[in-house]
PDB file of N, CA and C in Angstrom:
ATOM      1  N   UNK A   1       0.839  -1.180   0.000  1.00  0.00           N
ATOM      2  CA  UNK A   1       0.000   0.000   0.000  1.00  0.00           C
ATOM      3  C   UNK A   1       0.883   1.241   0.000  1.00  0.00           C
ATOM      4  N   UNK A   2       0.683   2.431  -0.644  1.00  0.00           N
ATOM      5  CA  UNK A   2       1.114   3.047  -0.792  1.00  0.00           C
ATOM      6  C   UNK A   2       0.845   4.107   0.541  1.00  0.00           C
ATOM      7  N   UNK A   3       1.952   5.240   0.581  1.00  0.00           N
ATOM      8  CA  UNK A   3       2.107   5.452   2.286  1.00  0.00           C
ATOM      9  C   UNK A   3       0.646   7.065   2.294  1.00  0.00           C
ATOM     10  N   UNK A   4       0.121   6.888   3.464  1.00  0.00           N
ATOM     11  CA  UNK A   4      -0.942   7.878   3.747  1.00  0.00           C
ATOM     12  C   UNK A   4      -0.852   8.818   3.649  1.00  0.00           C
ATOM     13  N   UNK A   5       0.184   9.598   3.887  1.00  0.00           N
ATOM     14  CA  UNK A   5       0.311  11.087   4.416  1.00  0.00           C
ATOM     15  C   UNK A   5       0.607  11.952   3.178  1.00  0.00           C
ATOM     16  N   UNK A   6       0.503  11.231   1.854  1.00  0.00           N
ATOM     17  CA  UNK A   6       0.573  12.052   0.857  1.00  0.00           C
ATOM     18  C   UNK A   6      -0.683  12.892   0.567  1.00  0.00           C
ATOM     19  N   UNK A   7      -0.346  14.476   0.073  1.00  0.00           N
ATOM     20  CA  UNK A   7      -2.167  14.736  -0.466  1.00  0.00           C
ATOM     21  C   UNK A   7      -2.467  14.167  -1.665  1.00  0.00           C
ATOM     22  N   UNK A   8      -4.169  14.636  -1.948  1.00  0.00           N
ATOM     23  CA  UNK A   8      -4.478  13.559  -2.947  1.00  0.00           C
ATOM     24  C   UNK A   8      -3.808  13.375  -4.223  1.00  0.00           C
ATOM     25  N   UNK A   9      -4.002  14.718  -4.573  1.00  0.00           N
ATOM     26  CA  UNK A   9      -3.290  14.676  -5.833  1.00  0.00           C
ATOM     27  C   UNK A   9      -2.101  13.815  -6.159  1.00  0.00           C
ATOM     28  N   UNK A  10      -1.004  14.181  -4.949  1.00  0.00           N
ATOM     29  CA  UNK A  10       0.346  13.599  -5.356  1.00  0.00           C
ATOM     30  C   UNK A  10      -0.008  12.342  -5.172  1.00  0.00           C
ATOM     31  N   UNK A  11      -0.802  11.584  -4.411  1.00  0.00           N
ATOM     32  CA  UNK A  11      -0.986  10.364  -4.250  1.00  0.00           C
ATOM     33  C   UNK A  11      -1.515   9.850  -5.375  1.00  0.00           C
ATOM     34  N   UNK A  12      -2.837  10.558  -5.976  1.00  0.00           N
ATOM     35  CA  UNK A  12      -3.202   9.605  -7.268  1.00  0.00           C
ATOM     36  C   UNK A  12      -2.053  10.305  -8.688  1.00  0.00           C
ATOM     37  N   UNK A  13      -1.096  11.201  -8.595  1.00  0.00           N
ATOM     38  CA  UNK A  13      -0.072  11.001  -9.343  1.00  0.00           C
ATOM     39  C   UNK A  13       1.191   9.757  -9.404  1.00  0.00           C
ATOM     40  N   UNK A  14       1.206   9.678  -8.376  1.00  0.00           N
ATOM     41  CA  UNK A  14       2.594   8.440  -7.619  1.00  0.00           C
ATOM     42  C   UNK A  14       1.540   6.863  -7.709  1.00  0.00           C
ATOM     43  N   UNK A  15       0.190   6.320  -7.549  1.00  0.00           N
ATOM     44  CA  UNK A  15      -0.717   5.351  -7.822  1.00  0.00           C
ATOM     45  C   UNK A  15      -0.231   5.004  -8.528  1.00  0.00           C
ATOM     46  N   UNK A  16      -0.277   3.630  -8.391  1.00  0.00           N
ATOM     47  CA  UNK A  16       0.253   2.556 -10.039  1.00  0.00           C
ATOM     48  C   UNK A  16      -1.319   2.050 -10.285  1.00  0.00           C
ATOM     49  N   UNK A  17      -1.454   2.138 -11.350  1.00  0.00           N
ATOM     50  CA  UNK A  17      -2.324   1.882 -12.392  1.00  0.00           C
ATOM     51  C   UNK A  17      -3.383   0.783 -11.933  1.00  0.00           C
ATOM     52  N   UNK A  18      -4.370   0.102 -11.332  1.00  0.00           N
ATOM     53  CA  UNK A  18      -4.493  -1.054 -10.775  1.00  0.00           C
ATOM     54  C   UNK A  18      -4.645  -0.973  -9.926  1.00  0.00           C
ATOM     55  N   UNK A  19      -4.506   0.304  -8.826  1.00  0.00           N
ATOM     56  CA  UNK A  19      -4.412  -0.152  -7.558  1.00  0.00           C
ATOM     57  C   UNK A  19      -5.991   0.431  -7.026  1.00  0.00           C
ATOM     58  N   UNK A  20      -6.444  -0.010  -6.364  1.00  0.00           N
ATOM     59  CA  UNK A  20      -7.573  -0.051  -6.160  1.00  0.00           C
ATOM     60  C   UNK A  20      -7.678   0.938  -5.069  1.00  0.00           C
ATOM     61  N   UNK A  21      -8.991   2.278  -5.068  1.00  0.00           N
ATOM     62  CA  UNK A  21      -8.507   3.098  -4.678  1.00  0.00           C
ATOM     63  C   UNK A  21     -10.249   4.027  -3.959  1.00  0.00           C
ATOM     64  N   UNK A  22     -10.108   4.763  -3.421  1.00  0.00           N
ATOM     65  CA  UNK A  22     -11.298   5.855  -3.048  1.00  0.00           C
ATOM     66  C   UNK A  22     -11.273   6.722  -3.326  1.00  0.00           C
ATOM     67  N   UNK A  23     -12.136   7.779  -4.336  1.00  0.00           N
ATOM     68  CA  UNK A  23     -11.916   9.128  -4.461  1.00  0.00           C
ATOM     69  C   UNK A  23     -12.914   9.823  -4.337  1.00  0.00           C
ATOM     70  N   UNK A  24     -12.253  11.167  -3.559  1.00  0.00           N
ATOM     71  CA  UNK A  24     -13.781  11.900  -3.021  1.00  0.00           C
ATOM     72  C   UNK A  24     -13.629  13.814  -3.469  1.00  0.00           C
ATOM     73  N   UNK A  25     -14.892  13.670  -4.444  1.00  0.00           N
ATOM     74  CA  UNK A  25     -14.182  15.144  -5.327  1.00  0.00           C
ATOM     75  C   UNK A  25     -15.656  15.710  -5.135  1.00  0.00           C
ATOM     76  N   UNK A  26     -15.506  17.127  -5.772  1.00  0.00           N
ATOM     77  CA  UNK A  26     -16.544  17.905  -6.085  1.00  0.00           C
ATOM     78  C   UNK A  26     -17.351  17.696  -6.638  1.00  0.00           C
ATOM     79  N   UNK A  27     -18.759  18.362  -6.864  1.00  0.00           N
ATOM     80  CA  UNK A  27     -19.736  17.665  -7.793  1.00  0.00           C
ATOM     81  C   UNK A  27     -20.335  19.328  -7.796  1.00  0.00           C
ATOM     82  N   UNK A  28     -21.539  19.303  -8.661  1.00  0.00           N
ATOM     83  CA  UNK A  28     -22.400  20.977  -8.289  1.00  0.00           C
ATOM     84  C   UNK A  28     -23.091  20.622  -7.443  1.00  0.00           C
ATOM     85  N   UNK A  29     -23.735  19.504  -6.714  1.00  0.00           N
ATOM     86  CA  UNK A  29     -24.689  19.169  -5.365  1.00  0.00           C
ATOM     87  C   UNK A  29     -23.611  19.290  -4.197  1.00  0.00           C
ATOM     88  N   UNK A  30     -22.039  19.070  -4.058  1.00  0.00           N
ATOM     89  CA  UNK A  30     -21.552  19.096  -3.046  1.00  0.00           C
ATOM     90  C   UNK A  30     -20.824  17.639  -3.253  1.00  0.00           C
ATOM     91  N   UNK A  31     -20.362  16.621  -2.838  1.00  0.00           N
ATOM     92  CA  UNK A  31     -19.062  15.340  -2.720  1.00  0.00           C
ATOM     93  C   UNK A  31     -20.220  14.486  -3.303  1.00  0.00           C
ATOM     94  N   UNK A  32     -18.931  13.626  -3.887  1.00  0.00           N
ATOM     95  CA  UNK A  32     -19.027  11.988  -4.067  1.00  0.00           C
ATOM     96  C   UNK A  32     -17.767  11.859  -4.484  1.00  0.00           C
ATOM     97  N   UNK A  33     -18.279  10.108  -3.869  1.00  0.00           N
ATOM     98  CA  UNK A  33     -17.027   9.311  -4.065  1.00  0.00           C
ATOM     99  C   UNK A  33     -16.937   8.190  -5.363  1.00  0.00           C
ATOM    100  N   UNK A  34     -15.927   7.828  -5.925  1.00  0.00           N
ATOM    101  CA  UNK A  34     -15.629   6.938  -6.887  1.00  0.00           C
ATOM    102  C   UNK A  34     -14.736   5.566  -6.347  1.00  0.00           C
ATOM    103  N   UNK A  35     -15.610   4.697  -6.326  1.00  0.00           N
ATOM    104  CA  UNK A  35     -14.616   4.013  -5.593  1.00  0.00           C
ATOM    105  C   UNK A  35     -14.522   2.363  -6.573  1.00  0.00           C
ATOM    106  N   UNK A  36     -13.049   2.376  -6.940  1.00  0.00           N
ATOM    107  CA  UNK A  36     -12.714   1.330  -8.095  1.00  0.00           C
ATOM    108  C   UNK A  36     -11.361   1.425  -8.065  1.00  0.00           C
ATOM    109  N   UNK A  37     -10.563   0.647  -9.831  1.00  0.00           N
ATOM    110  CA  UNK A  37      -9.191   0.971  -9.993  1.00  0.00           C
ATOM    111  C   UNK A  37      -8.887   1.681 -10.513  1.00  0.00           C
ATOM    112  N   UNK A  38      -7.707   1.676 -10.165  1.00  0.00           N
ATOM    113  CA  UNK A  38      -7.093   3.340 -11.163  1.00  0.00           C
ATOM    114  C   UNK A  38      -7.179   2.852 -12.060  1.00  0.00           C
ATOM    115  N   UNK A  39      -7.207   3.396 -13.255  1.00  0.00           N
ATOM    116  CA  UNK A  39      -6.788   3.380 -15.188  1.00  0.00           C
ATOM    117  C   UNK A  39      -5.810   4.138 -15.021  1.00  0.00           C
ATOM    118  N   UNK A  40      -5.540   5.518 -14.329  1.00  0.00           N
ATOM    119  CA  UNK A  40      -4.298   6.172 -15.248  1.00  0.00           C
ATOM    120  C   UNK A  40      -4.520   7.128 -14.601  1.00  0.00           C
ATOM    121  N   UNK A  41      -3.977   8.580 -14.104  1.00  0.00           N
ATOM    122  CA  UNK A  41      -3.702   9.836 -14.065  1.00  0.00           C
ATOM    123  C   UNK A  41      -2.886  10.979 -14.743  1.00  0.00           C
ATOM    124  N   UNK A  42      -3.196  11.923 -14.908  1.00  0.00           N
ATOM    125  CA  UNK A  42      -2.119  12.475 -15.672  1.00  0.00           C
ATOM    126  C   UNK A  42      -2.161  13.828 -14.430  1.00  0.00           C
ATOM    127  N   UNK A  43      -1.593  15.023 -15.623  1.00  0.00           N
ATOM    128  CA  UNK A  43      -1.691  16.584 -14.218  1.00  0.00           C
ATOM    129  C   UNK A  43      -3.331  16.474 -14.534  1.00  0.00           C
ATOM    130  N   UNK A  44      -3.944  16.820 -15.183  1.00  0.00           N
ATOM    131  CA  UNK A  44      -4.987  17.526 -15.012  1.00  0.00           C
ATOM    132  C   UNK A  44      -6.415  16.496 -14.599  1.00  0.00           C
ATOM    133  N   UNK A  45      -6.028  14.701 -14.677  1.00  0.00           N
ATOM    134  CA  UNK A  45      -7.302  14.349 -14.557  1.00  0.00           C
ATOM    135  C   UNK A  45      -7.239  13.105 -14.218  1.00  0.00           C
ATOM    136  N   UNK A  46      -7.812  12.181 -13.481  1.00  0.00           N
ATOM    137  CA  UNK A  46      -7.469  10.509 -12.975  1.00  0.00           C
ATOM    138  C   UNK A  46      -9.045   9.738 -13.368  1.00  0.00           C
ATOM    139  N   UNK A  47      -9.181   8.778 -13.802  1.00  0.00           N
ATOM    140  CA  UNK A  47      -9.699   7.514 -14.141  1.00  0.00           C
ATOM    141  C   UNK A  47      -9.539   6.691 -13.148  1.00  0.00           C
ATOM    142  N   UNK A  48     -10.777   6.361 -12.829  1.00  0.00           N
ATOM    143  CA  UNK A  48     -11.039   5.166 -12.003  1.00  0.00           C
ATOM    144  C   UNK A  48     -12.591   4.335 -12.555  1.00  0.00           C
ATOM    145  N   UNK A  49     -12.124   2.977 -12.307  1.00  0.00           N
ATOM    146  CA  UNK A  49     -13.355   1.843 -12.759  1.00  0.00           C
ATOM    147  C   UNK A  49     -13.693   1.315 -11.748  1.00  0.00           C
ATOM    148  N   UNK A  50     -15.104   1.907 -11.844  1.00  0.00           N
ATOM    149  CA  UNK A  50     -16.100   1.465 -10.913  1.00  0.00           C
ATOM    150  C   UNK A  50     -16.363   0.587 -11.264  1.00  0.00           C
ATOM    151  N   UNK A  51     -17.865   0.206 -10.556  1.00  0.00           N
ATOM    152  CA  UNK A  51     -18.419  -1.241 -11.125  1.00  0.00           C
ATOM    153  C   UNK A  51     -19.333  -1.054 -12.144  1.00  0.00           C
ATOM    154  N   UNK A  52     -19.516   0.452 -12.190  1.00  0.00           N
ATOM    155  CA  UNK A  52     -20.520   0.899 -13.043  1.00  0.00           C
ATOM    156  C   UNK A  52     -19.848   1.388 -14.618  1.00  0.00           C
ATOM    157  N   UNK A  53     -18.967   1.913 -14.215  1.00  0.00           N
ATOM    158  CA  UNK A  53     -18.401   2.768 -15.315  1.00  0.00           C
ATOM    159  C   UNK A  53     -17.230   3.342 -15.218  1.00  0.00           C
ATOM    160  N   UNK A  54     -16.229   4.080 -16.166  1.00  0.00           N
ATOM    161  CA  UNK A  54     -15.014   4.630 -15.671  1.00  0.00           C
ATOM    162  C   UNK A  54     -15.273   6.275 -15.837  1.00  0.00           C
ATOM    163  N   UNK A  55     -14.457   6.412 -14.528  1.00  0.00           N
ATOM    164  CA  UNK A  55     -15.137   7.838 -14.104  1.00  0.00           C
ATOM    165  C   UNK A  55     -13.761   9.008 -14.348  1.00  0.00           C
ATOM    166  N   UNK A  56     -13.776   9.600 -15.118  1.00  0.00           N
ATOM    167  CA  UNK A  56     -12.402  10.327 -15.398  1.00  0.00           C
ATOM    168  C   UNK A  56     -13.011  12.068 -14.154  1.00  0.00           C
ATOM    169  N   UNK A  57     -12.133  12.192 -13.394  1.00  0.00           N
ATOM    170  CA  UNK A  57     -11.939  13.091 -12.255  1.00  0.00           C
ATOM    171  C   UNK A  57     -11.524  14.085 -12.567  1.00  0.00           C
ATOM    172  N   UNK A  58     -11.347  15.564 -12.478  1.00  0.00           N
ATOM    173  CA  UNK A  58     -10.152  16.294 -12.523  1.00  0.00           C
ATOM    174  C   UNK A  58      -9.704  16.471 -11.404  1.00  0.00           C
ATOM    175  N   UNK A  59      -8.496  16.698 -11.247  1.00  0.00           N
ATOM    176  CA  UNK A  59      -8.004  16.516 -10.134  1.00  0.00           C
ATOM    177  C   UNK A  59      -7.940  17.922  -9.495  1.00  0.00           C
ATOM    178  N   UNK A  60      -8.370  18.651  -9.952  1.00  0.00           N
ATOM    179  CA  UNK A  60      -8.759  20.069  -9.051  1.00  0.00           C
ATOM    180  C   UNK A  60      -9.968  20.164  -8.346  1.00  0.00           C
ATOM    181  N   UNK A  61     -10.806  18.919  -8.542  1.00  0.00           N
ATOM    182  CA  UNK A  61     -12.239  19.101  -8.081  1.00  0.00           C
ATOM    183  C   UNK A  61     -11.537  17.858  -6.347  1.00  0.00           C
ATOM    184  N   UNK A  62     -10.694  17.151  -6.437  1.00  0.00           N
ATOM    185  CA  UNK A  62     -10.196  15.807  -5.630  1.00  0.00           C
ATOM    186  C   UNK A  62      -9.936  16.460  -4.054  1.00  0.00           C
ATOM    187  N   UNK A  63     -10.675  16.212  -3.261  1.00  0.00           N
ATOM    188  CA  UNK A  63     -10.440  16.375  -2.258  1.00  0.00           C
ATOM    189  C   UNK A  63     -10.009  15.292  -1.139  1.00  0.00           C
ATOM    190  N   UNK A  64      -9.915  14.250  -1.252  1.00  0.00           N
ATOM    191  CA  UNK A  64      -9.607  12.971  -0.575  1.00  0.00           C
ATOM    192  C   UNK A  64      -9.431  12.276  -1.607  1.00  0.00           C
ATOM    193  N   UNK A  65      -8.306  11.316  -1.324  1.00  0.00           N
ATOM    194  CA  UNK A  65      -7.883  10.070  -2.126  1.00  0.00           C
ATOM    195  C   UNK A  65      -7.156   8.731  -1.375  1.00  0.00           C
ATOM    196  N   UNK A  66      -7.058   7.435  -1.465  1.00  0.00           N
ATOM    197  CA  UNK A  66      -6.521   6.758  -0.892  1.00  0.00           C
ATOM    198  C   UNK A  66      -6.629   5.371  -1.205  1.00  0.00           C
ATOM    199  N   UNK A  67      -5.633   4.581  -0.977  1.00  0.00           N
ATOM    200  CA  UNK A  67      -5.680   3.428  -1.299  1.00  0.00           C
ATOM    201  C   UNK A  67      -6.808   2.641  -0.240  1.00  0.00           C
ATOM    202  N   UNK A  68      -7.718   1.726  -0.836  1.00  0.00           N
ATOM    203  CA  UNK A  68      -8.256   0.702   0.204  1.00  0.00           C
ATOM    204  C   UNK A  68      -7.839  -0.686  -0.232  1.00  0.00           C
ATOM    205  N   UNK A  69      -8.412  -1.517   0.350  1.00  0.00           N
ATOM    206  CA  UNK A  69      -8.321  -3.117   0.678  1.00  0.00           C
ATOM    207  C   UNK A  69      -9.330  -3.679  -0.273  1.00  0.00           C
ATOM    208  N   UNK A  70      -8.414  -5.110  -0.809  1.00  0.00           N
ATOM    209  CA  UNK A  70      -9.308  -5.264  -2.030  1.00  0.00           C
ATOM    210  C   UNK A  70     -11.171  -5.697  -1.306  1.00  0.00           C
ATOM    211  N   UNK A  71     -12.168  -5.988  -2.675  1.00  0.00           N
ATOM    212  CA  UNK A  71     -13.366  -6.073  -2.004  1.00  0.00           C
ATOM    213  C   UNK A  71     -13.646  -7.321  -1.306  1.00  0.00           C
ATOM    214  N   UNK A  72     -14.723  -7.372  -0.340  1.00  0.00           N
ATOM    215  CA  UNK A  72     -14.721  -8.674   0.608  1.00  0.00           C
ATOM    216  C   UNK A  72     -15.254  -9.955  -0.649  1.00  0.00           C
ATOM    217  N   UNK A  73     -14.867 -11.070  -0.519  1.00  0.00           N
ATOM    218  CA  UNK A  73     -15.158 -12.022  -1.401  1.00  0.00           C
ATOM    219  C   UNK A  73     -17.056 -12.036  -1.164  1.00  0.00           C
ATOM    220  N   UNK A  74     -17.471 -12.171  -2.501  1.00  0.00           N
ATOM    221  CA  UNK A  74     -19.008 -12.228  -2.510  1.00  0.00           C
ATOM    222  C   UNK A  74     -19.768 -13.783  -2.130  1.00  0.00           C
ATOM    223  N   UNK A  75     -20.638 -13.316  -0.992  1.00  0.00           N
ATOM    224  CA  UNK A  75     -21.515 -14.361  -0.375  1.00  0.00           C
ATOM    225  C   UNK A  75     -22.069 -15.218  -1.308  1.00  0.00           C
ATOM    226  N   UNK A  76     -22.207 -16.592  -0.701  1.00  0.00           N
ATOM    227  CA  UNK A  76     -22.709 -17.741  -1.839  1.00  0.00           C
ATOM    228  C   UNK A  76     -24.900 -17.401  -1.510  1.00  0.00           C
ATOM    229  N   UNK A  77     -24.960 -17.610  -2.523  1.00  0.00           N
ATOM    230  CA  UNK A  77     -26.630 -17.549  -2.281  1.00  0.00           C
ATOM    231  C   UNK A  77     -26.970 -18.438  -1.051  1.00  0.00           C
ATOM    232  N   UNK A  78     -27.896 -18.393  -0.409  1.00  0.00           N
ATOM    233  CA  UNK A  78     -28.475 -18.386   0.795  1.00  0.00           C
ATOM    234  C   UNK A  78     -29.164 -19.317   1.097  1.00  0.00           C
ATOM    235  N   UNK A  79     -29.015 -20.639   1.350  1.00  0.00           N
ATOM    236  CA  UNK A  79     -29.643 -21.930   1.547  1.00  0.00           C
ATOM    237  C   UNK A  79     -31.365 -21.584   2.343  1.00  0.00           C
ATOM    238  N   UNK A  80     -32.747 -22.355   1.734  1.00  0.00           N
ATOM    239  CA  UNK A  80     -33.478 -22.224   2.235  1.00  0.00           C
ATOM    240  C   UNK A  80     -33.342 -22.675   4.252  1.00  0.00           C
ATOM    241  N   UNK A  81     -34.060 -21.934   4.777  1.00  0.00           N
ATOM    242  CA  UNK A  81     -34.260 -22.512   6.071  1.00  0.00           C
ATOM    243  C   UNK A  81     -34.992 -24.095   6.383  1.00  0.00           C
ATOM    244  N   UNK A  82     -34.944 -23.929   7.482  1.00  0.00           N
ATOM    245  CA  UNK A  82     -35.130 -25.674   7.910  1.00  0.00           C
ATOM    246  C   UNK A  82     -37.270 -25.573   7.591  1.00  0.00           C
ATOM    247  N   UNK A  83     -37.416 -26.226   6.918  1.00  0.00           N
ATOM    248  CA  UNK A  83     -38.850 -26.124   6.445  1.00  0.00           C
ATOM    249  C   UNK A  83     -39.749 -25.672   5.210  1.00  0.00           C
ATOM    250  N   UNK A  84     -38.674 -24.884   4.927  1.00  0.00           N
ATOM    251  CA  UNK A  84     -38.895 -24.034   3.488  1.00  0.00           C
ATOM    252  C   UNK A  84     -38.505 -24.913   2.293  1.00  0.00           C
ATOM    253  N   UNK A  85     -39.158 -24.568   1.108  1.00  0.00           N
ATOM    254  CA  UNK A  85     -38.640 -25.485  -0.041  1.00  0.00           C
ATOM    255  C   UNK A  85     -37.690 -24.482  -0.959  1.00  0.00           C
ATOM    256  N   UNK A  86     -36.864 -25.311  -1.315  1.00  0.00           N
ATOM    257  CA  UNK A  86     -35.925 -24.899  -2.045  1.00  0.00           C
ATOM    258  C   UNK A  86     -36.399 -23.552  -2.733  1.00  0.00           C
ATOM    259  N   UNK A  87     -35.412 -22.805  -3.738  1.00  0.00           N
ATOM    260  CA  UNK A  87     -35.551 -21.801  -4.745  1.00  0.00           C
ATOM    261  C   UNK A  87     -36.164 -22.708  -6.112  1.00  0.00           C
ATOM    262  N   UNK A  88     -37.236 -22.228  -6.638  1.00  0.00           N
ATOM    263  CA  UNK A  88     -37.344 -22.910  -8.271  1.00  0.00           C
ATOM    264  C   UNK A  88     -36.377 -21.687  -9.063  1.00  0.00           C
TER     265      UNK A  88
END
């Protein structure tokens, strides 16, 4: 993981490509966050892939950035209870 105490910017400049990440920027309603992998940064703008889509940032709007932990492995579907009949 790359070390905390950088600000955002320099942090999603110094990010290697892949690394899976949180970003929390401006909007005209006030924050949101993007939270996926990097694609790429340059000076003026960073890419990240959500699950939805890839979200290109400028990095003047970036107010928080940071590496997180990859996602928790996804739950197996949910066995009926004791009495219930299966899923058709």
């Amino acid at each position: 993981m790359n070390p905390p105490h950088l600000p955002p910017r320099q942090f999603l400049l110094n990010a290697t490509p892949g690394t899976r990440v949180v970003v929390r920027y401006r909007i005209d309603d006030g924050l949101t966050d993007a939270l996926g992998y990097l694609l790429g940064s340059d000076d003026a703008v960073c890419t990240v892939r959500t699950r939805t889509a890839d979200v290109e940032i400028p990095l003047a709007m970036v107010i928080a950035a940071k590496e997180v932990p990859p996602p928790p492995p996804r739950r197996q579907a949910s066995r009926p209870g004791p009495g219930l009949p299966p899923p058709a």
